[in-house]
PDB file of N, CA and C in Angstrom:
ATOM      1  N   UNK A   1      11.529 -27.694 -25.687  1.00  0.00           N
ATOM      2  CA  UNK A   1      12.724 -27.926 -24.897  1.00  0.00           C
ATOM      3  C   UNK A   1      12.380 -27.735 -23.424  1.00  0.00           C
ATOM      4  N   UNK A   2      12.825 -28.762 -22.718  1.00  0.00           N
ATOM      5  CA  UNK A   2      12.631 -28.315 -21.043  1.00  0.00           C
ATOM      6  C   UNK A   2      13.043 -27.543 -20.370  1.00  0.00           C
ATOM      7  N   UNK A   3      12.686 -26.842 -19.544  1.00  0.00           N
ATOM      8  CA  UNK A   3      13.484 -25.462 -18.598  1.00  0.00           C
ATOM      9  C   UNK A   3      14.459 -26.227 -18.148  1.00  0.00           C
ATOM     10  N   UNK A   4      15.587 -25.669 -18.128  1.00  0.00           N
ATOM     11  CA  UNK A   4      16.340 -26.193 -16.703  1.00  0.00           C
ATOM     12  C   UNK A   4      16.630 -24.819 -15.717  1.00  0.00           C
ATOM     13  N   UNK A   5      16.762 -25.516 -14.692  1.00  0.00           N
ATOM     14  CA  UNK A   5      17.088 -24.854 -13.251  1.00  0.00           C
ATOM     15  C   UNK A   5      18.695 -23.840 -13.947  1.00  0.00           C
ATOM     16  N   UNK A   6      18.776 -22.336 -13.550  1.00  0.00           N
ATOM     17  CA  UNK A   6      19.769 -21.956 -13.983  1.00  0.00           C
ATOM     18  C   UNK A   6      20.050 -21.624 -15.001  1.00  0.00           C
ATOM     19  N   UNK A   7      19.221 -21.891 -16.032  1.00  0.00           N
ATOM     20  CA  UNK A   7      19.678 -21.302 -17.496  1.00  0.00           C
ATOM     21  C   UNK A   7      18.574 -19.586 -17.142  1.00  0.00           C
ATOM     22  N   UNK A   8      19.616 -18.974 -18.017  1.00  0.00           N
ATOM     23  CA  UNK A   8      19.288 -17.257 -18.190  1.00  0.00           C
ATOM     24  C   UNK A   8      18.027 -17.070 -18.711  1.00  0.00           C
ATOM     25  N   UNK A   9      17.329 -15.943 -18.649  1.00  0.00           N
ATOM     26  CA  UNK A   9      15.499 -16.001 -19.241  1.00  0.00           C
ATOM     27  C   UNK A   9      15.480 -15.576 -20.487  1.00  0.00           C
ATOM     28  N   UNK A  10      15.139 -15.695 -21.494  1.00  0.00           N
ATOM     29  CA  UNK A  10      15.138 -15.322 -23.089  1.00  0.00           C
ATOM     30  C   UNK A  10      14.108 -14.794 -23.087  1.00  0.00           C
ATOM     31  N   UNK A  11      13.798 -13.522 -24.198  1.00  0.00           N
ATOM     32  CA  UNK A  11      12.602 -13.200 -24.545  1.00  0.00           C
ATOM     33  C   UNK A  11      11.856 -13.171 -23.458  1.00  0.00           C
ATOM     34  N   UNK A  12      10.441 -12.419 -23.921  1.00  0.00           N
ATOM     35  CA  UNK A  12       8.901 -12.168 -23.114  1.00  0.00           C
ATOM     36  C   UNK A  12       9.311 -10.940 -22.485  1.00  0.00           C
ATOM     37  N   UNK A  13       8.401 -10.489 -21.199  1.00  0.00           N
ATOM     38  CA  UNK A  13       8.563  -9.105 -20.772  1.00  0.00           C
ATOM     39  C   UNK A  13      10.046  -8.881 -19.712  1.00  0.00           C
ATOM     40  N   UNK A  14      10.188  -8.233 -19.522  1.00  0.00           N
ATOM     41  CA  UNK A  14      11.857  -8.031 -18.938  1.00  0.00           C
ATOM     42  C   UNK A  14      10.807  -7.840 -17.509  1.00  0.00           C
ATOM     43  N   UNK A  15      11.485  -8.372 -16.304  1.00  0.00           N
ATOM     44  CA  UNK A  15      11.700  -8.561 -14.933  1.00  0.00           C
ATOM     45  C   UNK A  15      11.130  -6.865 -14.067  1.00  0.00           C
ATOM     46  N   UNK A  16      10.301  -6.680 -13.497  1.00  0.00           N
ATOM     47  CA  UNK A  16       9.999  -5.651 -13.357  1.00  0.00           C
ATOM     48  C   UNK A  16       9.010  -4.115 -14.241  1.00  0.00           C
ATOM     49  N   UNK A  17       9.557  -4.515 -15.865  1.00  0.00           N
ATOM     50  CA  UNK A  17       8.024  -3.928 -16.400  1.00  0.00           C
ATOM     51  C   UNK A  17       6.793  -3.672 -16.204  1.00  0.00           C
ATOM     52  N   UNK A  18       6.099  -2.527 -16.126  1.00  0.00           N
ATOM     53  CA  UNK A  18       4.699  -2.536 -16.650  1.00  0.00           C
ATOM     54  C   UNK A  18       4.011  -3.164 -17.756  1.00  0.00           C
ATOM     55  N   UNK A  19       2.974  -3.821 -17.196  1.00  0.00           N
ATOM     56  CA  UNK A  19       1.654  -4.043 -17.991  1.00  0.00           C
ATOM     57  C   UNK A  19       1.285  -3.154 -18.640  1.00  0.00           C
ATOM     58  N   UNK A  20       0.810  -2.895 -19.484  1.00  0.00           N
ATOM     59  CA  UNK A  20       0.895  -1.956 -20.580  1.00  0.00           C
ATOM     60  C   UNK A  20      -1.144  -1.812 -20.706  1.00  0.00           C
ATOM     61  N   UNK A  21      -1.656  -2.902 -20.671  1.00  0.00           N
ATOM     62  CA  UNK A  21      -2.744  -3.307 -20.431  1.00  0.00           C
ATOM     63  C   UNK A  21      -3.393  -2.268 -19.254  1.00  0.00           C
ATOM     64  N   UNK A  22      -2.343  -2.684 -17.987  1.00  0.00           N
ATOM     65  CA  UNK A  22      -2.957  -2.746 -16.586  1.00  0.00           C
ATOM     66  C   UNK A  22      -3.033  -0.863 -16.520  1.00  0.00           C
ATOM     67  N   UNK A  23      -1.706  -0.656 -16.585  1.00  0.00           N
ATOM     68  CA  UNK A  23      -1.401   1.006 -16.763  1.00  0.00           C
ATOM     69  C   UNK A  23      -2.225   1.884 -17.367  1.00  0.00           C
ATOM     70  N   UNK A  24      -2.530   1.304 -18.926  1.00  0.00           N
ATOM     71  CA  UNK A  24      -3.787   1.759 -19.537  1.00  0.00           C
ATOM     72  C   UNK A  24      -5.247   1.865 -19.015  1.00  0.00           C
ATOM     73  N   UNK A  25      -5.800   1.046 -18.120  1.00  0.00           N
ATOM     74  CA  UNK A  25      -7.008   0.684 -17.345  1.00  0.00           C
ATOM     75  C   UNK A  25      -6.452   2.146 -16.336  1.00  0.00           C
ATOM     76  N   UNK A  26      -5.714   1.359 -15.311  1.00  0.00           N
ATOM     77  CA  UNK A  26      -5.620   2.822 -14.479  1.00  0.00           C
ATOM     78  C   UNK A  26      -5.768   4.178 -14.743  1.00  0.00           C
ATOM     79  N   UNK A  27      -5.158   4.144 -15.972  1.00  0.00           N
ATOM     80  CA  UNK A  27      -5.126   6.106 -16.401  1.00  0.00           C
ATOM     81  C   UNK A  27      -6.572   6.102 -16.584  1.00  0.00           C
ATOM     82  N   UNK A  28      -7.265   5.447 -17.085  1.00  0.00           N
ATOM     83  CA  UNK A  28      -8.753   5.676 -17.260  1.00  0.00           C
ATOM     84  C   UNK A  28      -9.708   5.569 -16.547  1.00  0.00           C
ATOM     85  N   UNK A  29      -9.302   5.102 -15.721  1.00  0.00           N
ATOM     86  CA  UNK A  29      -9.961   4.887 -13.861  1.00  0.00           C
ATOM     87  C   UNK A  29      -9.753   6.326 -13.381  1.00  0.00           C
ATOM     88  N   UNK A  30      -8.095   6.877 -13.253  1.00  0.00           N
ATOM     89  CA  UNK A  30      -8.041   8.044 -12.666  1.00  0.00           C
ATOM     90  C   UNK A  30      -8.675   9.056 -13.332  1.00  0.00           C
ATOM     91  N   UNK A  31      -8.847   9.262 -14.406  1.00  0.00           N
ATOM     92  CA  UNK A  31      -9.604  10.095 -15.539  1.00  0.00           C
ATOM     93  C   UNK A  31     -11.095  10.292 -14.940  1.00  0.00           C
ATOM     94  N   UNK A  32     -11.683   8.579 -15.072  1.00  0.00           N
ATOM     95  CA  UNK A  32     -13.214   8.933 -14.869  1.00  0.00           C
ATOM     96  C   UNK A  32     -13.160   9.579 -13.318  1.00  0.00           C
ATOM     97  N   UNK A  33     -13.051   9.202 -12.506  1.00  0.00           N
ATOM     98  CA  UNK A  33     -12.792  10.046 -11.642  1.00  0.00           C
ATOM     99  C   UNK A  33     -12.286  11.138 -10.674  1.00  0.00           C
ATOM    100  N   UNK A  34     -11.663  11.614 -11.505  1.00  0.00           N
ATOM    101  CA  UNK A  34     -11.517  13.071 -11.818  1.00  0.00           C
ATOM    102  C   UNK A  34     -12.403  13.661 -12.419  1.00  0.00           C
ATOM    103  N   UNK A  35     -12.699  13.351 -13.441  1.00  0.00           N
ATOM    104  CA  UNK A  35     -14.223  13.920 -14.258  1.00  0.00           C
ATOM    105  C   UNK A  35     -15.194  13.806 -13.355  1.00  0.00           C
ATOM    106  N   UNK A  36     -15.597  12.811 -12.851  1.00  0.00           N
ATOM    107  CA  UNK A  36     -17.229  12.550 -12.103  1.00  0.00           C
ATOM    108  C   UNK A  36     -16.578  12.951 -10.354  1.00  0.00           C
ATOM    109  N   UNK A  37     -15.714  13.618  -9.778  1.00  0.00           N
ATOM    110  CA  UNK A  37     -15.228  13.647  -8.495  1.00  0.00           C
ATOM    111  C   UNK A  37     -16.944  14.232  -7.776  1.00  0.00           C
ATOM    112  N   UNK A  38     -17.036  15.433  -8.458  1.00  0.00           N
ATOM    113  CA  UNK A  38     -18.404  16.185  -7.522  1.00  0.00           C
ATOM    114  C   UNK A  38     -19.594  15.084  -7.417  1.00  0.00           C
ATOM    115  N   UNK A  39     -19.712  14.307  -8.309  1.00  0.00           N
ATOM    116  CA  UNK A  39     -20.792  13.564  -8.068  1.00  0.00           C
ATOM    117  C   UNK A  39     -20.615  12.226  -7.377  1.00  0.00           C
ATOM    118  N   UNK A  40     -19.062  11.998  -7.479  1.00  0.00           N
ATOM    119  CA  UNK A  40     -18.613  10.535  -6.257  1.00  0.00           C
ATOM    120  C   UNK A  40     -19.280  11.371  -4.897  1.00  0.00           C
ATOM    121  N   UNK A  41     -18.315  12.365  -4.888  1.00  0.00           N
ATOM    122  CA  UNK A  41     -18.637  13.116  -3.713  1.00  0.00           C
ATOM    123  C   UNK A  41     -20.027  13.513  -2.985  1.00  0.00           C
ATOM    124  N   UNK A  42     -21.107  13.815  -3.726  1.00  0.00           N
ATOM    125  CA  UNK A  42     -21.968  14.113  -3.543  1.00  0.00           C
ATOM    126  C   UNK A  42     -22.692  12.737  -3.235  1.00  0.00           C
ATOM    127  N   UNK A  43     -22.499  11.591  -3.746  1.00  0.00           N
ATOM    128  CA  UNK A  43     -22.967   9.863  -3.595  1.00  0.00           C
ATOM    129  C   UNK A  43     -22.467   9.608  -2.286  1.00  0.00           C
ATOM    130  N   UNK A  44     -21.731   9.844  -1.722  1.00  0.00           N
ATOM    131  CA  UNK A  44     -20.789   9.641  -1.173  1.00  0.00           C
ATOM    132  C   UNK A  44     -21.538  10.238   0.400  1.00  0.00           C
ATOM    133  N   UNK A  45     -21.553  11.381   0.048  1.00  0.00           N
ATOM    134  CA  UNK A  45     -22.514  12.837   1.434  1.00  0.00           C
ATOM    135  C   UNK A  45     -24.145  11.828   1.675  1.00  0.00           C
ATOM    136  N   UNK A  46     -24.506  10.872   0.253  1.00  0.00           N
ATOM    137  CA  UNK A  46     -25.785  10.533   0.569  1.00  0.00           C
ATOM    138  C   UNK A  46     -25.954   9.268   1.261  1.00  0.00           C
ATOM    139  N   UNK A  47     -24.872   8.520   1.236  1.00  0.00           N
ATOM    140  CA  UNK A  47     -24.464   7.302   2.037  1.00  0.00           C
ATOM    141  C   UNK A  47     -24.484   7.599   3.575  1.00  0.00           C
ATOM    142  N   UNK A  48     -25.251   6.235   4.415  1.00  0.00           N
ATOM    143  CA  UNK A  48     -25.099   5.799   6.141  1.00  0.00           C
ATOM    144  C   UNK A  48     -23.567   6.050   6.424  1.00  0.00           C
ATOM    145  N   UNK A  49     -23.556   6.597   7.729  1.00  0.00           N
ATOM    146  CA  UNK A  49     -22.414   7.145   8.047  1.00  0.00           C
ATOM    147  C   UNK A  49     -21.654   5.432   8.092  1.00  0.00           C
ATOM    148  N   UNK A  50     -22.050   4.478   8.454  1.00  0.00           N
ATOM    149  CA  UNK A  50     -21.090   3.767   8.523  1.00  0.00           C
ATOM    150  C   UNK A  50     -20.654   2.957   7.143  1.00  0.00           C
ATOM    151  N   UNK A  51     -21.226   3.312   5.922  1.00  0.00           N
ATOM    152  CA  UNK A  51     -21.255   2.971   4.522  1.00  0.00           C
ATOM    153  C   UNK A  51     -20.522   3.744   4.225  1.00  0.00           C
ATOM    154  N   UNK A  52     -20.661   5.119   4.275  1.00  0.00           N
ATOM    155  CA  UNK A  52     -19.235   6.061   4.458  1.00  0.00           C
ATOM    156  C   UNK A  52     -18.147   5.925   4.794  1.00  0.00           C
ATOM    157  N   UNK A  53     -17.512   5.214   6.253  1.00  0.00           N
ATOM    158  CA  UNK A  53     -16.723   5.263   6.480  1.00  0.00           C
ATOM    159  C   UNK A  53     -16.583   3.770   5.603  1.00  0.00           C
ATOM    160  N   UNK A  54     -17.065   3.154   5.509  1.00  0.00           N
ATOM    161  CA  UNK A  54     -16.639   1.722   4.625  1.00  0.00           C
ATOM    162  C   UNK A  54     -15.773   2.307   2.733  1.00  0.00           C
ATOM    163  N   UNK A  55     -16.938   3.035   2.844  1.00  0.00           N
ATOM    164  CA  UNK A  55     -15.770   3.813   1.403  1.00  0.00           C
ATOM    165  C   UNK A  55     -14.857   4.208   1.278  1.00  0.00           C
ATOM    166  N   UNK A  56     -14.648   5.144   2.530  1.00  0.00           N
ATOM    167  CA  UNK A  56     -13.490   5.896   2.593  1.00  0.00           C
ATOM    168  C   UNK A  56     -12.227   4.741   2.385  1.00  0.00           C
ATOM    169  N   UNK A  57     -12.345   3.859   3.444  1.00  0.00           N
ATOM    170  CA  UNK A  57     -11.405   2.805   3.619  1.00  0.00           C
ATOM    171  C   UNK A  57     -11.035   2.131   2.295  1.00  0.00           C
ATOM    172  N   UNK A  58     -12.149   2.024   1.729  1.00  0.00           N
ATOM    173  CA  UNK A  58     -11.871   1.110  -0.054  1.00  0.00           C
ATOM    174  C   UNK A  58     -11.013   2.223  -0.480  1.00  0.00           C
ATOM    175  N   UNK A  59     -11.544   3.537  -0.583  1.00  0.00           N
ATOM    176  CA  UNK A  59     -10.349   4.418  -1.029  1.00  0.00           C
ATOM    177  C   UNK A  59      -9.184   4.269  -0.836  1.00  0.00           C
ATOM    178  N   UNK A  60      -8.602   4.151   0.623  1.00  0.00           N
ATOM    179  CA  UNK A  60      -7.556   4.563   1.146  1.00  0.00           C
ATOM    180  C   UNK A  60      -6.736   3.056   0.402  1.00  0.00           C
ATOM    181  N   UNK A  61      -7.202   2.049   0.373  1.00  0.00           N
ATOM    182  CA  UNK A  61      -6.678   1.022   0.251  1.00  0.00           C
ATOM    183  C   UNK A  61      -5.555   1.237  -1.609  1.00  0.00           C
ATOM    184  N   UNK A  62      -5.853   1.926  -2.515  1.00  0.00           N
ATOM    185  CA  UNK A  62      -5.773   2.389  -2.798  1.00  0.00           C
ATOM    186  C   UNK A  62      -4.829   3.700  -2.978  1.00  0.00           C
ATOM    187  N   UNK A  63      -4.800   4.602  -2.203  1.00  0.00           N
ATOM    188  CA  UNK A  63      -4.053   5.588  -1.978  1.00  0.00           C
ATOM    189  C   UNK A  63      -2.476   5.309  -1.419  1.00  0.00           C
ATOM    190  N   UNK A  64      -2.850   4.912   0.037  1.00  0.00           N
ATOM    191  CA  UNK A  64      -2.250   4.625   0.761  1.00  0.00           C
ATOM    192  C   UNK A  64      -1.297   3.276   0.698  1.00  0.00           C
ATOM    193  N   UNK A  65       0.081   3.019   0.511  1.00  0.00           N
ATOM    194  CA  UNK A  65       0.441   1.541   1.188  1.00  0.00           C
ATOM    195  C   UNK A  65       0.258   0.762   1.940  1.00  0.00           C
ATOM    196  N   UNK A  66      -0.584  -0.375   1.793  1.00  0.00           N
ATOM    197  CA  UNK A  66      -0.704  -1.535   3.461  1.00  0.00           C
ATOM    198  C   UNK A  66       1.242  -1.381   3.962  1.00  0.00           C
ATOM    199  N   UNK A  67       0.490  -1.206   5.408  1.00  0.00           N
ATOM    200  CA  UNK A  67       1.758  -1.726   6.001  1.00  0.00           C
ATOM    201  C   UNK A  67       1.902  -2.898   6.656  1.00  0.00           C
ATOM    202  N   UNK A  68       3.105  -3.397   6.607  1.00  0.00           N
ATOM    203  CA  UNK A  68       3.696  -4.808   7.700  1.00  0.00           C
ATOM    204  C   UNK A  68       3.762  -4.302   8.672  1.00  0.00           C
ATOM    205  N   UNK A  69       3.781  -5.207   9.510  1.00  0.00           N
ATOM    206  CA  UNK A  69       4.143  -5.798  11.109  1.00  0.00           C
ATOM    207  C   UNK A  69       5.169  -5.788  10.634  1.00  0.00           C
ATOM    208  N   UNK A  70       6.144  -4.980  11.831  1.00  0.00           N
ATOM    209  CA  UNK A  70       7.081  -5.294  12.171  1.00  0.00           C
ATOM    210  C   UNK A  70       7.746  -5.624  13.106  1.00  0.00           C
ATOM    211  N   UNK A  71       8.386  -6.725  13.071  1.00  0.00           N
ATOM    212  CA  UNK A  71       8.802  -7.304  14.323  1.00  0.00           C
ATOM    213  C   UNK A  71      10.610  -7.211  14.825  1.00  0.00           C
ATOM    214  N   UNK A  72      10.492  -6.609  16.036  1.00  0.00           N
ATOM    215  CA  UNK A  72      11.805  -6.480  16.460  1.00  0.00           C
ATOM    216  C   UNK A  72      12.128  -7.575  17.875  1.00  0.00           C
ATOM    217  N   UNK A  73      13.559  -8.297  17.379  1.00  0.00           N
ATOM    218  CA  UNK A  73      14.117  -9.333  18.337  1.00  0.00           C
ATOM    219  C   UNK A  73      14.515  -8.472  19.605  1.00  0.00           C
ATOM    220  N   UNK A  74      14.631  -8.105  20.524  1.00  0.00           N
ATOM    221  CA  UNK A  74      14.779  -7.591  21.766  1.00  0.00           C
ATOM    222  C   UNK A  74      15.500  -8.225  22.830  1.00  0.00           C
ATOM    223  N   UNK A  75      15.625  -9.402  21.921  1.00  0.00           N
ATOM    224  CA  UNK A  75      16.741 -10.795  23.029  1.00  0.00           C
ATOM    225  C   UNK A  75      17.973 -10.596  22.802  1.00  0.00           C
ATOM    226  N   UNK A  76      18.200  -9.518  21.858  1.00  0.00           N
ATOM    227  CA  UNK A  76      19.515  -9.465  21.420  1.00  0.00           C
ATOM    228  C   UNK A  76      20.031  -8.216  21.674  1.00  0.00           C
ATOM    229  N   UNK A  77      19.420  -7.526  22.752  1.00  0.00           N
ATOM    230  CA  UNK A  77      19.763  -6.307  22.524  1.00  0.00           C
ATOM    231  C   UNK A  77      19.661  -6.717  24.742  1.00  0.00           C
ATOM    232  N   UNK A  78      20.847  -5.566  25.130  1.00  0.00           N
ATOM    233  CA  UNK A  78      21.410  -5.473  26.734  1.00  0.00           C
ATOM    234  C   UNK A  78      19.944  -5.050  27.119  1.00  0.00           C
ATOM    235  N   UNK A  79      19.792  -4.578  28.475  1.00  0.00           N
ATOM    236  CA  UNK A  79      18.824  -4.169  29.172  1.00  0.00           C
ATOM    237  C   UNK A  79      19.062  -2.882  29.542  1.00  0.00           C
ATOM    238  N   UNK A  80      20.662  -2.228  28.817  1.00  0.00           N
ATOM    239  CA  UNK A  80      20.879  -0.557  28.692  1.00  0.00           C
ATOM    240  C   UNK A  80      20.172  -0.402  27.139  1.00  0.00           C
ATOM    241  N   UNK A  81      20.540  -0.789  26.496  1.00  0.00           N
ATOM    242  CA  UNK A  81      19.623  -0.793  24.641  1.00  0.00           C
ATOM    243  C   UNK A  81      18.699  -0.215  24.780  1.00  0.00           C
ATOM    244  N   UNK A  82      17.921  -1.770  25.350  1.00  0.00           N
ATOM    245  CA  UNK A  82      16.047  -1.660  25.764  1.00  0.00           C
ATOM    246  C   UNK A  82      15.995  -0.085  26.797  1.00  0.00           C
ATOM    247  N   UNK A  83      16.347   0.002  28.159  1.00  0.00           N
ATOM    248  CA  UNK A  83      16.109   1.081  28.622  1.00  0.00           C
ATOM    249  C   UNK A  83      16.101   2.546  27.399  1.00  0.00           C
ATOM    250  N   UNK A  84      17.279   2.721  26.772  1.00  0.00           N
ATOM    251  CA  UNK A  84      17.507   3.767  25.756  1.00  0.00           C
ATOM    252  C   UNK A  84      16.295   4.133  24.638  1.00  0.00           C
ATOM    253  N   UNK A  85      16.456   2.431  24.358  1.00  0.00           N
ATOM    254  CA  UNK A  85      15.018   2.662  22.990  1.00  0.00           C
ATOM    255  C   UNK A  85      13.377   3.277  23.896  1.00  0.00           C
ATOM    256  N   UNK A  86      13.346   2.899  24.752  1.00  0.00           N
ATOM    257  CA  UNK A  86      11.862   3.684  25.656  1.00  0.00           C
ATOM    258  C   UNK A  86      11.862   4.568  26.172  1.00  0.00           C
ATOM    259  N   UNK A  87      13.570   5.191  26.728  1.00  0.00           N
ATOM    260  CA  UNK A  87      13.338   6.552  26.680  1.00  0.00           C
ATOM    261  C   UNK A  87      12.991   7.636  25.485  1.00  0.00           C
ATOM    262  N   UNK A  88      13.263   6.922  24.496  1.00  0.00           N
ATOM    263  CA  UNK A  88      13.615   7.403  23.428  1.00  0.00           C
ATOM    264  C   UNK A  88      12.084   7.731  22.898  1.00  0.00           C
ATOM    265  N   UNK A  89      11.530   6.854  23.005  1.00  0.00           N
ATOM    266  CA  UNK A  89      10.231   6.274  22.687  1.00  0.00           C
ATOM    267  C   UNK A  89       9.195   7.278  23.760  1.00  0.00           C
ATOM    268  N   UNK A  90       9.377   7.293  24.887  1.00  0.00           N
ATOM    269  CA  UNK A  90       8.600   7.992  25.717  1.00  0.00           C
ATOM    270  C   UNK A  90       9.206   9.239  25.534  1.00  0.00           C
ATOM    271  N   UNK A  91      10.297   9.672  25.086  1.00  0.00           N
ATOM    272  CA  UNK A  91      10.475  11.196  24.786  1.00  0.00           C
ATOM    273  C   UNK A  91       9.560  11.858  24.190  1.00  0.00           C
ATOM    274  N   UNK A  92       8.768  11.063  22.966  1.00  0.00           N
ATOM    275  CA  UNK A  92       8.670  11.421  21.842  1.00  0.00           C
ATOM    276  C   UNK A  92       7.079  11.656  22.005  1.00  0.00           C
ATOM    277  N   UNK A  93       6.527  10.999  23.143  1.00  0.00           N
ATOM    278  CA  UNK A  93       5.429  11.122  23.051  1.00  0.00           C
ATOM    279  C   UNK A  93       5.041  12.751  23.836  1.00  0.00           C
ATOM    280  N   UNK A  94       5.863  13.003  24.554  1.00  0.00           N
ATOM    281  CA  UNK A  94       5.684  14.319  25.238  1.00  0.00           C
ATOM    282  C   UNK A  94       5.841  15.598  24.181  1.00  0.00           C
TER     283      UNK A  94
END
């Protein structure tokens, strides 16, 4: 039968679920390394400092969320706004 545009989704995995697969891999990723941490670590101390910092980063990628750019319209805002938001902004740095 052909899809149509608009009909409701039947069956298969529900909208937002885990991979069951993928989840499974991970726990065993975090496992082995947890188990082998002293010896990442120690691989890790034996690596060029700039091979080092190249790891770290694969790590973080990982850990951490990428963030967006974010972009703010400023055409829409008075030239009391803008003044406010940089005081605001230069407050913060002091």
């Amino acid at each position: 039968m052909k899809f149509e545009k608009g009909r409701e989704k039947t069956g298969g995995r529900q909208l937002g679920s885990t991979n069951r697969t993928s989840t499974d891999l991970k726990n065993r990723i975090a496992t082995l390394i947890d188990n082998q941490f002293d010896s990442i670590q120690a691989d890790l101390e034996l690596l060029e400092p700039k091979d080092r910092v190249m790891a770290y980063l694969k790590f973080i990628e990982y850990v951490l969320p990428k963030q967006r750019e974010q972009k703010i319209d400023l055409s829409t805002l008075t030239d009391d706004q803008i003044d406010a938001l940089l005081d605001k902004a230069m407050a913060k740095l002091d």
